[in-house]
Protein backbone atom coordinates (compact mmCIF):
# COMPACT_ATOMS: atom_id res chain seq x y z
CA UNK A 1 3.73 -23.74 -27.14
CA UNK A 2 5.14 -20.94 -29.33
CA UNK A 3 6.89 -18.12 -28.53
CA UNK A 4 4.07 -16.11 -29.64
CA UNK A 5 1.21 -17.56 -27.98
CA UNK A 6 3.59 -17.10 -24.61
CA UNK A 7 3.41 -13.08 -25.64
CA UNK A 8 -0.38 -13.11 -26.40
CA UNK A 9 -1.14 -14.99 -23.05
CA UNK A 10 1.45 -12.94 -20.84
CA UNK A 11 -0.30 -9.70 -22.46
CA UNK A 12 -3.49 -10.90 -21.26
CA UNK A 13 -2.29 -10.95 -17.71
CA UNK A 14 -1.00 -7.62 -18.11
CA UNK A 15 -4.41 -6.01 -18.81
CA UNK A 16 -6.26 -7.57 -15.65
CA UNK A 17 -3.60 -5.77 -13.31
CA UNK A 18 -4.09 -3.04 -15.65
CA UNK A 19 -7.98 -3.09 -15.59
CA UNK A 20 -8.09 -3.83 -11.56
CA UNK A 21 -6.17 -0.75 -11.08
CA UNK A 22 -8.26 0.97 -13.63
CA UNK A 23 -11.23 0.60 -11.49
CA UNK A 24 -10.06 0.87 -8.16
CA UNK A 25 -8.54 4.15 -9.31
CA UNK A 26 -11.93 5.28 -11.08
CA UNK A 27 -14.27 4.24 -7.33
CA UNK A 28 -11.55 6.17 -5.63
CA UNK A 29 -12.30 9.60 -7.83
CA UNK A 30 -16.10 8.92 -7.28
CA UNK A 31 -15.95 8.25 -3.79
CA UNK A 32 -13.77 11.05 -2.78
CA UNK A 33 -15.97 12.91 -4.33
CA UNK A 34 -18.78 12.01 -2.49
CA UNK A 35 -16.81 12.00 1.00
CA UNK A 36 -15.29 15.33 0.50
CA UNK A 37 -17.96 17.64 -1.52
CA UNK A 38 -19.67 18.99 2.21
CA UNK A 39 -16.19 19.18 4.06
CA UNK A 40 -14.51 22.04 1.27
CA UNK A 41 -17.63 24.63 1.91
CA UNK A 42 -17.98 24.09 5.79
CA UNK A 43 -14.18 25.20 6.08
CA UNK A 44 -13.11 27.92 8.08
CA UNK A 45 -12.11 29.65 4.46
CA UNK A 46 -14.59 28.07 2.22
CA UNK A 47 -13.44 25.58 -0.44
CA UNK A 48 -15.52 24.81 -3.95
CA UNK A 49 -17.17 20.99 -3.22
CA UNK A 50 -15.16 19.96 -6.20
CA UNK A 51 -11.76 20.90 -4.79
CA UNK A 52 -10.42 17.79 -3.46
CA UNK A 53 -11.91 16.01 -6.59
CA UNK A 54 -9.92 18.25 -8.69
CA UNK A 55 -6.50 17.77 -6.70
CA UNK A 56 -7.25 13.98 -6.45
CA UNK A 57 -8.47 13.50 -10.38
CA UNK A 58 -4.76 15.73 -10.96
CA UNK A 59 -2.43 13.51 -8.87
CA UNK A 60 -4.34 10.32 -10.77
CA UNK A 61 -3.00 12.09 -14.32
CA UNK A 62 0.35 12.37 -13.07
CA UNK A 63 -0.27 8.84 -12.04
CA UNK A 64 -0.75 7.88 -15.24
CA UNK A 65 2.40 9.22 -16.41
CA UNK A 66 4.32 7.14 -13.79
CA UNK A 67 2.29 4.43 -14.29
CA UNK A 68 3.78 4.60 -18.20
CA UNK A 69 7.40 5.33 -17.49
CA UNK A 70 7.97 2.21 -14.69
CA UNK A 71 5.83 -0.09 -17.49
CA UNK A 72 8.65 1.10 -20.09
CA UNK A 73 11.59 1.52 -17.88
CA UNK A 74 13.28 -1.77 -17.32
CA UNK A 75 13.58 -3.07 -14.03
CA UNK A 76 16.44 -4.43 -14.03
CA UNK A 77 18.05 -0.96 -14.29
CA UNK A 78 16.77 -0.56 -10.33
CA UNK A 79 19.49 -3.15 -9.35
CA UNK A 80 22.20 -0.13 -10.14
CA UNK A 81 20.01 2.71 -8.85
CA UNK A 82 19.26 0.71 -4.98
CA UNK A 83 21.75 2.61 -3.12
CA UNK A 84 21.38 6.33 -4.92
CA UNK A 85 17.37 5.95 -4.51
CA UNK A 86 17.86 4.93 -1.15
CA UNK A 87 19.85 7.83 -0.32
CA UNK A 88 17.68 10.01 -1.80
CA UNK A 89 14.65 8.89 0.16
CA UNK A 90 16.43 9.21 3.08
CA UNK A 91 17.38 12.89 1.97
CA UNK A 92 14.14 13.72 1.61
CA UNK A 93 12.73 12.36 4.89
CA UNK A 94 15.72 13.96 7.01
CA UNK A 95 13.87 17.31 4.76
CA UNK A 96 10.66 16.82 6.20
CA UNK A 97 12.10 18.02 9.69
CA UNK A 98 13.23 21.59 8.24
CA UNK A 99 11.55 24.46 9.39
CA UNK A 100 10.15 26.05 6.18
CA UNK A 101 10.54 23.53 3.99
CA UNK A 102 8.15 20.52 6.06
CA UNK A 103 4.74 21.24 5.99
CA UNK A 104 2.82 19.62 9.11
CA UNK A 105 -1.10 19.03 9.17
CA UNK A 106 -2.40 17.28 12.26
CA UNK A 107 -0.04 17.28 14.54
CA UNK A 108 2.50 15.65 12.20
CA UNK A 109 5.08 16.87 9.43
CA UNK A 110 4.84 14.60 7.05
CA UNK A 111 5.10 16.22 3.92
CA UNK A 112 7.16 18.54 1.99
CA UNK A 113 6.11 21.82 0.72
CA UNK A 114 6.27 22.57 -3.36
CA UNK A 115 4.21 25.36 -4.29
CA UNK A 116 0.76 24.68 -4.70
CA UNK A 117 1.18 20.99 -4.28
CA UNK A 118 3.01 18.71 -1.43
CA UNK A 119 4.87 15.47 -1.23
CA UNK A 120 5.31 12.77 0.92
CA UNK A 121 8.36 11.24 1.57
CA UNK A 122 7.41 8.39 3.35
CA UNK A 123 5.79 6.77 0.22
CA UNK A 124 8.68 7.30 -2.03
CA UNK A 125 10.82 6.00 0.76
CA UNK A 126 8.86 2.40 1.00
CA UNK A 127 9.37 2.22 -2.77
CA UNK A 128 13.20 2.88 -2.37
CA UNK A 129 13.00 0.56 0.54
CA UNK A 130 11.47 -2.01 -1.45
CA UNK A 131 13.90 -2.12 -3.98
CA UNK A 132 17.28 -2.12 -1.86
CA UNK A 133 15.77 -5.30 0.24
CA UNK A 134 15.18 -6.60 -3.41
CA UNK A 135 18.44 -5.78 -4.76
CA UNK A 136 20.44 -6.69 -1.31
CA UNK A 137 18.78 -10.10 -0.75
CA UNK A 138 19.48 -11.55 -4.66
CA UNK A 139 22.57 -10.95 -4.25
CA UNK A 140 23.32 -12.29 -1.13
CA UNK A 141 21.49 -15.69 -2.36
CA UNK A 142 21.77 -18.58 0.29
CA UNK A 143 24.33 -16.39 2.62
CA UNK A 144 20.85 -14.75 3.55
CA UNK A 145 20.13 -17.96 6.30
CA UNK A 146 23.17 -16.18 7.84
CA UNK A 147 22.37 -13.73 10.81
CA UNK A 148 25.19 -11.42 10.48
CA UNK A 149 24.24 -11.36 6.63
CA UNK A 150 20.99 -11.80 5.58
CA UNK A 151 19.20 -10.11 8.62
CA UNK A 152 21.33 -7.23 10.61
CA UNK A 153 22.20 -5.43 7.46
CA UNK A 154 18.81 -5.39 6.51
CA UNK A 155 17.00 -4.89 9.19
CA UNK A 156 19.26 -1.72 10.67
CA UNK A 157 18.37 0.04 7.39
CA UNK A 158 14.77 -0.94 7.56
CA UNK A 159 14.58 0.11 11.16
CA UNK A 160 16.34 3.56 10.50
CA UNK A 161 13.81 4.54 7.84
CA UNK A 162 11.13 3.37 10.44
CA UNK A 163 12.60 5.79 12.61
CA UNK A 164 12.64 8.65 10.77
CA UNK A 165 8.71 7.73 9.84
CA UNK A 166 8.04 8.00 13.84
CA UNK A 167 9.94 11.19 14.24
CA UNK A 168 7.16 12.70 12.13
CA UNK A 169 5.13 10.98 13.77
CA UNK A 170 3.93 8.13 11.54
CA UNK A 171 3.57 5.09 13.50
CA UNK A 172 1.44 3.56 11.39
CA UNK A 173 3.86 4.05 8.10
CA UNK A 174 6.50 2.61 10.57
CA UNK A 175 4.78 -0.82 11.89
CA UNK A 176 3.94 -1.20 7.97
CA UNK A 177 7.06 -1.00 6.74
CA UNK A 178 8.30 -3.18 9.05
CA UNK A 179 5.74 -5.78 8.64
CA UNK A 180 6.62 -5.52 4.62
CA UNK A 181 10.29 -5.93 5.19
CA UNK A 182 9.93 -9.12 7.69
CA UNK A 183 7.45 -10.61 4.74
CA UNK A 184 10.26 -9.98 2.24
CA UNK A 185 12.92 -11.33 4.70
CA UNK A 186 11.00 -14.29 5.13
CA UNK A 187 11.02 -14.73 1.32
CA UNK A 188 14.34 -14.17 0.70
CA UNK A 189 15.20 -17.43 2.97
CA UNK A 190 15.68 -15.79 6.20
CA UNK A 191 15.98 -18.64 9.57
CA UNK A 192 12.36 -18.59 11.02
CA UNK A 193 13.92 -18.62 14.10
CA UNK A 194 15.50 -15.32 13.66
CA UNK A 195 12.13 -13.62 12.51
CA UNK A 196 9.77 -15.12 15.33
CA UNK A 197 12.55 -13.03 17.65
CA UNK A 198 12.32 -10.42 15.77
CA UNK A 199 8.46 -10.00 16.13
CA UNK A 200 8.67 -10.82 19.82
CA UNK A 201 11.01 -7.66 20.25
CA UNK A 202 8.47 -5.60 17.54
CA UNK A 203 5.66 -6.24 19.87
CA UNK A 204 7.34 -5.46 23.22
CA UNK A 205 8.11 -2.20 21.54
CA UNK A 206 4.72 -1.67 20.44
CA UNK A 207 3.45 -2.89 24.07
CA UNK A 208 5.87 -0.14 25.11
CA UNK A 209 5.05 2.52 22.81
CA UNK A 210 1.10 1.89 23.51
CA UNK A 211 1.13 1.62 27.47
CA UNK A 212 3.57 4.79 27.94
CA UNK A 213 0.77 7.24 27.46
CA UNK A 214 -2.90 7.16 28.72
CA UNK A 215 -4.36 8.49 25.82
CA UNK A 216 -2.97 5.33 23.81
CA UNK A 217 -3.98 2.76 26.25
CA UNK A 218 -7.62 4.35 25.80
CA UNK A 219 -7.36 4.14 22.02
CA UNK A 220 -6.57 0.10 22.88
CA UNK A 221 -9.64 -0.17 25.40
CA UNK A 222 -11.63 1.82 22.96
CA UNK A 223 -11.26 -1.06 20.56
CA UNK A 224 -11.86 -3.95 22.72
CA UNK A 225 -14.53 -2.33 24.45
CA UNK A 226 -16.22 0.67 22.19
CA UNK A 227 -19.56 0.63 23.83
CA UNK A 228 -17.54 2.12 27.03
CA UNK A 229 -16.24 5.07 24.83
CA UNK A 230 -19.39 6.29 22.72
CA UNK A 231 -18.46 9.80 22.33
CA UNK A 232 -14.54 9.58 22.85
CA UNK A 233 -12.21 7.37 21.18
CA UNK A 234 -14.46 4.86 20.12
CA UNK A 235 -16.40 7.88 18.71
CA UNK A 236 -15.25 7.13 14.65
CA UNK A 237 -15.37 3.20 14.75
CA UNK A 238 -18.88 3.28 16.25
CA UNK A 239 -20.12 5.75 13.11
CA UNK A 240 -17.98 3.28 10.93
CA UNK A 241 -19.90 0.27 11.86
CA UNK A 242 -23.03 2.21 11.60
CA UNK A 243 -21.81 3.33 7.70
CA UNK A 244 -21.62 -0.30 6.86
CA UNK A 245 -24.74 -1.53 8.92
CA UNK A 246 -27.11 0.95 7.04
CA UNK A 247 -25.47 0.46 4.08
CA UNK A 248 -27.55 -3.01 3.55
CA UNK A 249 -27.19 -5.24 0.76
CA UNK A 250 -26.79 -2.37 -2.21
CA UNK A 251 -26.79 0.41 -0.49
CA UNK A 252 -28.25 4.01 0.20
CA UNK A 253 -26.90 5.37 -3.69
CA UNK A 254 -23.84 7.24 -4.92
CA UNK A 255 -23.93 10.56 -2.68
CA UNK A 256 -26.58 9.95 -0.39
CA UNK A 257 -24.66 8.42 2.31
CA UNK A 258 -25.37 10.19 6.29
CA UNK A 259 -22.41 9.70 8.09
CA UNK A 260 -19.88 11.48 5.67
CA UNK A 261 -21.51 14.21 6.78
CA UNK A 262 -19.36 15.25 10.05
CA UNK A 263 -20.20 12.32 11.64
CA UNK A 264 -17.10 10.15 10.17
CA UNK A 265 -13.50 12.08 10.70
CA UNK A 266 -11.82 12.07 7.57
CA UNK A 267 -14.15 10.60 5.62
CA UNK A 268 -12.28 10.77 2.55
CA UNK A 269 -8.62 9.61 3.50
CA UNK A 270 -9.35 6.93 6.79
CA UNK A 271 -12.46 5.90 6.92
CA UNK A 272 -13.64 6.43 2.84
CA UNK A 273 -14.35 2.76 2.85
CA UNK A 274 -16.68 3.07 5.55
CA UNK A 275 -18.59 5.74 3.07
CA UNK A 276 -18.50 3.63 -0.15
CA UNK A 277 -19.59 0.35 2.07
CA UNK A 278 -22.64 3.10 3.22
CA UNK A 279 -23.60 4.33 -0.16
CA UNK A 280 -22.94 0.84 -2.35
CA UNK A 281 -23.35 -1.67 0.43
CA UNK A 282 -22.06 -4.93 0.11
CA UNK A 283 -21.69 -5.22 -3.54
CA UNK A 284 -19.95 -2.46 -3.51
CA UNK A 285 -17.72 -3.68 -0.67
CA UNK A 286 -17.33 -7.39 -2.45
CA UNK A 287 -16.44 -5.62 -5.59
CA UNK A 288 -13.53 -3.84 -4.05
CA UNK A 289 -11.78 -6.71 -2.03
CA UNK A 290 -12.20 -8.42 -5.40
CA UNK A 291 -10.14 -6.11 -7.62
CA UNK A 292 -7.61 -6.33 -4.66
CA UNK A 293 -7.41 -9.53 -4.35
CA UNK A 294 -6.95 -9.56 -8.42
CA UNK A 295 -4.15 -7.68 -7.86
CA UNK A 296 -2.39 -9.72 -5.43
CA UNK A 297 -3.36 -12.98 -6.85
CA UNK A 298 -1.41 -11.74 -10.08
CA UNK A 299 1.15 -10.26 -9.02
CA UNK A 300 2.06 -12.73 -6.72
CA UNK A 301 2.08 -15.02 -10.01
CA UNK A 302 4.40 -12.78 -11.78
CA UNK A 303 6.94 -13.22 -8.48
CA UNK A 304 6.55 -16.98 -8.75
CA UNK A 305 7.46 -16.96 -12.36
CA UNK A 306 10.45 -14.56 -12.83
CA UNK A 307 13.64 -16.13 -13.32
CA UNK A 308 15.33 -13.68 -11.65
CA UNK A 309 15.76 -13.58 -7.67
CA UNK A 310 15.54 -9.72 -7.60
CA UNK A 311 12.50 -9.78 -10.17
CA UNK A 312 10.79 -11.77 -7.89
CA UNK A 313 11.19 -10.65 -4.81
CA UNK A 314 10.34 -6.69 -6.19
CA UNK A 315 7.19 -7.92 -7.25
CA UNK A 316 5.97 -9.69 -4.03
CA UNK A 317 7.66 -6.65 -2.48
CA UNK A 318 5.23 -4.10 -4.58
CA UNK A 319 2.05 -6.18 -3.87
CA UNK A 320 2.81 -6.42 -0.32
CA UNK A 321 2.81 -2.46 -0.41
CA UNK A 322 -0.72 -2.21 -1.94
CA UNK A 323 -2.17 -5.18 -0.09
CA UNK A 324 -1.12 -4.74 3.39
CA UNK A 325 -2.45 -1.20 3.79
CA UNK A 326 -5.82 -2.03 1.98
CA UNK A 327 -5.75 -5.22 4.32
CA UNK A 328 -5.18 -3.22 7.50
CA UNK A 329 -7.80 -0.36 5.93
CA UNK A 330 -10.55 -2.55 5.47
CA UNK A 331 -10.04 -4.21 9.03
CA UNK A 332 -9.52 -0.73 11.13
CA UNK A 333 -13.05 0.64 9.26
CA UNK A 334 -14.76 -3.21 10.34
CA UNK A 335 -13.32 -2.65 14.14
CA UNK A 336 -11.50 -6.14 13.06
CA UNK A 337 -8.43 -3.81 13.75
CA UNK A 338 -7.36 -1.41 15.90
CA UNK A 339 -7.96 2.54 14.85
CA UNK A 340 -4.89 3.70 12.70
CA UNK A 341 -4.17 6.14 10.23
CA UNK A 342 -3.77 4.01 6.60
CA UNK A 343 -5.34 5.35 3.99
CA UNK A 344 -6.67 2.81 1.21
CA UNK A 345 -4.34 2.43 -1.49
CA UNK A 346 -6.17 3.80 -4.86
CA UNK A 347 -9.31 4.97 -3.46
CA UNK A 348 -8.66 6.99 -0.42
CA UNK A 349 -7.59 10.74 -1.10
CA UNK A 350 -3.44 11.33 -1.24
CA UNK A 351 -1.97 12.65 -4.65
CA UNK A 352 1.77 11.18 -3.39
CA UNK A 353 0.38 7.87 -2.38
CA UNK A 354 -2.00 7.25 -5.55
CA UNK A 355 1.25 8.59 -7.56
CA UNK A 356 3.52 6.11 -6.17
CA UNK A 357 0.50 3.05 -6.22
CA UNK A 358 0.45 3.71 -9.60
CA UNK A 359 3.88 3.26 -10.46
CA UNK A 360 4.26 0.28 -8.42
CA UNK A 361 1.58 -1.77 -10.69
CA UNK A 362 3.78 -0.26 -13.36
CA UNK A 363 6.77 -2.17 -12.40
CA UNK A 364 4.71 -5.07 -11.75
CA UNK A 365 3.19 -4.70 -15.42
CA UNK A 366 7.40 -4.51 -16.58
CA UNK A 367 8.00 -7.17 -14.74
CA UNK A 368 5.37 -9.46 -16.40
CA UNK A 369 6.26 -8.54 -19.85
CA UNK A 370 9.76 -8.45 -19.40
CA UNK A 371 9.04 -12.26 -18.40
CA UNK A 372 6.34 -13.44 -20.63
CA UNK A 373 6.82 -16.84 -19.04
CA UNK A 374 6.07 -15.80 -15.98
CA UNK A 375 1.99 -16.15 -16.21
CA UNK A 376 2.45 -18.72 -18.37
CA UNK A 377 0.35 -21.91 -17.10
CA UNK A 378 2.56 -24.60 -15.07
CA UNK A 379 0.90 -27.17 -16.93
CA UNK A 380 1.24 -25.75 -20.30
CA UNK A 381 5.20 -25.33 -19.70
CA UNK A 382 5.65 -28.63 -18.21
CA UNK A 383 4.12 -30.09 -21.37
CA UNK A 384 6.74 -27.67 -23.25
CA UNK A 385 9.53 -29.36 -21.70
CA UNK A 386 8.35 -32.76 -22.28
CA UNK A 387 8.40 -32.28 -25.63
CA UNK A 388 11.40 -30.79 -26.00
CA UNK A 389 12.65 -34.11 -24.30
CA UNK A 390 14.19 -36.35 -26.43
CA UNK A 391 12.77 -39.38 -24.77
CA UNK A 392 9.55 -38.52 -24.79
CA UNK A 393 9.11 -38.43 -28.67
C-alpha cells in the first residue's frame, strides 16, 4: 500500500468524525430552537423567541474556530503545555468562588462572568484534566501497575479538581470526571485490583453524599418508584417518558412538540432529548445514538492506531468526554438513570460546553492525520508487512 493511498484513506476517516459532528451540531441549533422559543417571552423580563438560538448558533461559530485551531495545532505540543493548562484550569475554578467575578444561576456558581457572555470552568478543566492524565501516564509507561506511581499521583489531582466541581456545586461534573479518569487509568495499565477499591470507596461516598439529606434520598426513591412522586421529584422524568411515548415512530414534527411547553424543566439544556425524541420520534432518536456512536467507534480507532502512548490515550480520553455524558443523558431522559444535571454534548444548549466539544473532535481529527496509519485497515497493513518481508517474496 502506498504512502498515498494511506493519506487518501486516513482523510476519509477524518470527514466522518467531521460530518457526525456536523450534524449533531446542526439538530442541536434546531432543537434548541424549538425547546427554548416559548421559555424567552414567558420570562419575568421578556426575551425575543430567537434569543437562545442566537447565543447558541454564536458559541457554535466560535466553535468552529476552535474546532480549526486544535485540527492545525499539533498535539504533541500538549505534552509541554500539561502542567501550565492544568494550572490554569485550576485558576480559573478557584475564580468561580469570587464574589463579583462568579456568576451563579440555580443555586450554583458555576460560571464566570465576561461581559455579555459567561464561561465555564469546569469544561475547560476536564480538557486540561484530560491531557495531564495523558501526558502523566505515557510517561510513566509500565511503572503505572505501581500504586504509589501510577494511581495516588493521579488520582489526588483528579480528586482535587472533583472537589472544587462540588464546591460549586456540580456533582454531576464531579462523578463524571471521575468515572473518565478511572476509564483512562484502567487504560493506561493500572492493577484492577486497585480500581475495583477505588470504586468501592466512590460509591460509599456517593451512598454518603445521597443518604445525608432527605431531599436526595427522595430524588433516589423518585427513580425507583416515580408513580409514588407524580407531582414532586418524579415530576420531570414522568413528562420525559411521556415526550418519548407520544413521540411514536416519527414523531409529532419539528416544533410541535407539548411538553416543551412548561411541562419539561429545562427543556433545552437537561431534558432536550426528551423534546427531539417527542417531535422526531424514534428515527430521530436512532439517528442521534448513531452519529454518537460514529464518533466513538472512530475515535476509539484512532487511539488503537497511534504509535504514540500519549496520542492514544488523549484520544480515548476525548471520546470518553463526549460519550459518557451523552451516555448518561440519554439514560437520565429514559428513567434508565437516575435524574442528574448533564447536558447532551452538541445538542443541548451551553456556548462553553459546545466550544470545548468542538475542539475536542478537533484534536481527535489532529490526531488522525498526524497518524495516517492509524485508520488504516489491520488487514491491509499486515499484508504491507508481509511484503516488505524478505521471505515472503
Amino acid at each position: 500500500m502506498s504512502i498515498r493511498s494511506i493519506g487518501q484513506r486516513a482523510a476519509g476517516h477524518d470527514r466522518v468524525i467531521v460530518i457526525a459532528t456536523l450534524f449533531l451540531v446542526t439538530i442541536g441549533l434546531a432543537m434548541v430552537y424549538n425547546a427554548s422559543s416559548a421559555i424567552g417571552p414567558a420570562k419575568r423580563h421578556p426575551l425575543p423567541e430567537t434569543y437562545f438560538l442566537e447565543r447558541q448558533a454564536l458559541s457554535a461559530l466560535l466553535g468552529v474556530f476552535a474546532f480549526l485551531a486544535a485540527r492545525y495545532f499539533p498535539y504533541r505540543y500538549y505534552e509541554k503545555l500539561a502542567y501550565p493548562m492544568l494550572l490554569v484550569a485550576f485558576i480559573f475554578l478557584g475564580l468561580v468562588m469570587v464574589p463579583g467575578i462568579g456568576r451563579e444561576a440555580g443555586g450554583a456558581t458555576r460560571w464566570l462572568n465576561l461581559g455579555p457572555f459567561s464561561f465555564q470552568p469546569s469544561e475547560l478543566g476536564k480538557f486540561c484534566l484530560i491531557i495531564y492524565l495523558a501526558y502523566s501516564m505515557a510517561k510513566k509507561g509500565k511503572s503505572m501497575a505501581v500504586f504509589w506511581i501510577g494511581v495516588l499521583p493521579h488520582v489526588f489531582m483528579a480528586g482535587a479538581m472533583a472537589f472544587m466541581f462540588m464546591v460549586q456545586p456540580d456533582y454531576g461534573s464531579a462523578v463524571l470526571l471521575c468515572g473518565i479518569s478511572g476509564l483512562m487509568l484502567f487504560m493506561g495499565g493500572v492493577r484492577v485490583r486497585y480500581l475495583i477499591l477505588l470504586g468501592l470507596i466512590g460509591v460509599a461516598l456517593v451512598l454518603i453524599y445521597l443518604f445525608s439529606e432527605e431531599y436526595r434520598m427522595v430524588r433516589v426513591y423518585a427513580f425507583l418508584w416515580p408513580d409514588r412522586y407524580p407531582s414532586g421529584s418524579a415530576y420531570q422524568i414522568k413528562h420525559s417518558l411521556f415526550a418519548f411515548g407520544s413521540g411514536g415512530l416519527w414523531g409529532s414534527g419539528l416544533g410541535a412538540g407539548i411538553q416543551k411547553l412548561f411541562y419539561l424543566p429545562e427543556p433545552h439544556t437537561d431534558f432536550i432529548f426528551s423534546v427531539l425524541g417527542e417531535e422526531t420520534g424514534l428515527a430521530g432518536v436512532l439517528t442521534v445514538v448513531l452519529l454518537y456512536s460514529l464518533l466513538a467507534w472512530r475515535g476509539f480507532a484512532v487511539a488503537r492506531g497511534v504509535p504514540d502512548a500519549f496520542g492514544a490515550y488523549l484520544a480515548a480520553g476525548l471520546v470518553l468526554c463526549i460519550i459518557i455524558p451523552a451516555v448518561t443523558n440519554i439514560g437520565v431522559t429514559m428513567r434508565l438513570l437516575p435524574t442528574k444535571g448533564l447536558s447532551l454534548p452538541f445538542i443541548s444548549y451551553g456556548g462553553t460546553s459546545l466550544v470545548m466539544n468542538l475542539m475536542s473532535a478537533g484534536v481527535l481529527c489532529n490526531i488522525a492525520a498526524t497518524n495516517a496509519q492509524a485508520l488504516a485497515p489491520r488487514r491491509n497493513v499486515k499484508v504491507t508487512r508481509k511484503e516488505q518481508c524478505p521471505g515472503n517474496a
